[in-house]
Protein backbone atom coordinates (compact mmCIF):
# COMPACT_ATOMS: atom_id res chain seq x y z
CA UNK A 1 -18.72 -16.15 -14.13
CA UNK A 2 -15.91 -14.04 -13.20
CA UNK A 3 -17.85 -10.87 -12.38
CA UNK A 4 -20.34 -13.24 -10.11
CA UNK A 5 -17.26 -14.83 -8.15
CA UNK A 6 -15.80 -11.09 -7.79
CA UNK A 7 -18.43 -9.82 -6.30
CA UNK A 8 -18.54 -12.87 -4.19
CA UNK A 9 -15.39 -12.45 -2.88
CA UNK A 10 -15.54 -9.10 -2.47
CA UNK A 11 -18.36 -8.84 -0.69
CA UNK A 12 -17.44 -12.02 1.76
CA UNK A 13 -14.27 -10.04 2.24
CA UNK A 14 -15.65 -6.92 3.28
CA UNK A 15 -18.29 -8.23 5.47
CA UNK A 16 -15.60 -10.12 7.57
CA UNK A 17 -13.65 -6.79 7.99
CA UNK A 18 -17.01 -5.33 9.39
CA UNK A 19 -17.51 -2.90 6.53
CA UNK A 20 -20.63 -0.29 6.27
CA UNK A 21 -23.82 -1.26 4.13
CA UNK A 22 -22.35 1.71 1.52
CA UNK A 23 -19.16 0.18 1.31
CA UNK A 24 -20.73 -3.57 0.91
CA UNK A 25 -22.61 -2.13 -2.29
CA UNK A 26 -19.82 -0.11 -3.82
CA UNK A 27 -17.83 -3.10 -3.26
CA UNK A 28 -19.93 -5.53 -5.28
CA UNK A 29 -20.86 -3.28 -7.89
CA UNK A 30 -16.95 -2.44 -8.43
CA UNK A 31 -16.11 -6.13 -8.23
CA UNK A 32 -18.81 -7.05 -10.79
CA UNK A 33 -18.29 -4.36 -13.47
CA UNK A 34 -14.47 -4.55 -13.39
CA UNK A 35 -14.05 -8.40 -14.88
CA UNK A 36 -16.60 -7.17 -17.49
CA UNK A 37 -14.54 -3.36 -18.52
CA UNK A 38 -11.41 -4.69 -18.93
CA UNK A 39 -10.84 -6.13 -22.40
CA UNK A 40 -6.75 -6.13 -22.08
CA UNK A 41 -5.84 -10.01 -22.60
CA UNK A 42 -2.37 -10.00 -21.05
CA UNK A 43 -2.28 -9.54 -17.14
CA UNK A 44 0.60 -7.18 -17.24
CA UNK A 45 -1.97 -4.45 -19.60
CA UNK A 46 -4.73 -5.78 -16.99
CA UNK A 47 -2.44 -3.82 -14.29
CA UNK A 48 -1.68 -0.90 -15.99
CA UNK A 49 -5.26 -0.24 -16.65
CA UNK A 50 -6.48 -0.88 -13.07
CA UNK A 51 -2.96 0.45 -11.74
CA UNK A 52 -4.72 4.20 -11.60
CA UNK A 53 -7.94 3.29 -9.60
CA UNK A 54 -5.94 1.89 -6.48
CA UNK A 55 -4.44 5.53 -5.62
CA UNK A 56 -7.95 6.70 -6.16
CA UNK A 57 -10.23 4.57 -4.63
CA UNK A 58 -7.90 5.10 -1.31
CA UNK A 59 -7.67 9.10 -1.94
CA UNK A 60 -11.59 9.10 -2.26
CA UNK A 61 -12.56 7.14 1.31
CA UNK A 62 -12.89 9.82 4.11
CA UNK A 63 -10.50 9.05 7.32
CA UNK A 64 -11.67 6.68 9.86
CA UNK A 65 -13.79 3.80 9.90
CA UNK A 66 -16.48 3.83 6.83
């Protein structure tokens, strides 16, 4: 259930900001295989696990509207 409202929310949320078709299927692919990954049960291990992609995922998107 979790994975499903993810992507849900991801996907409504890039579709307002007027994101590309690419971006709207990386986004609810990432949203729905995160919830399922991460096994950590405290929230503050669920951070330090995700902490690294943040940094990433921004260093990896080309300049300029996607």
């Amino acid at each position: 259930m979790r994975a499903v409202l993810g992507a849900a929310a991801s996907l409504t949320v890039l579709t307002a900001l007027g994101q590309s078709d690419t971006a709207l299927l990386v986004g609810g692919f990432t949203s729905m295989a995160i919830p399922l990954v991460i096994s950590d049960l405290h929230p503050r291990d669920q951070f330090i696990t995700l902490g690294p992609g943040a940094p990433l995922f921004l260093g990896a998107r080309p300049p300029g509207p996607c």
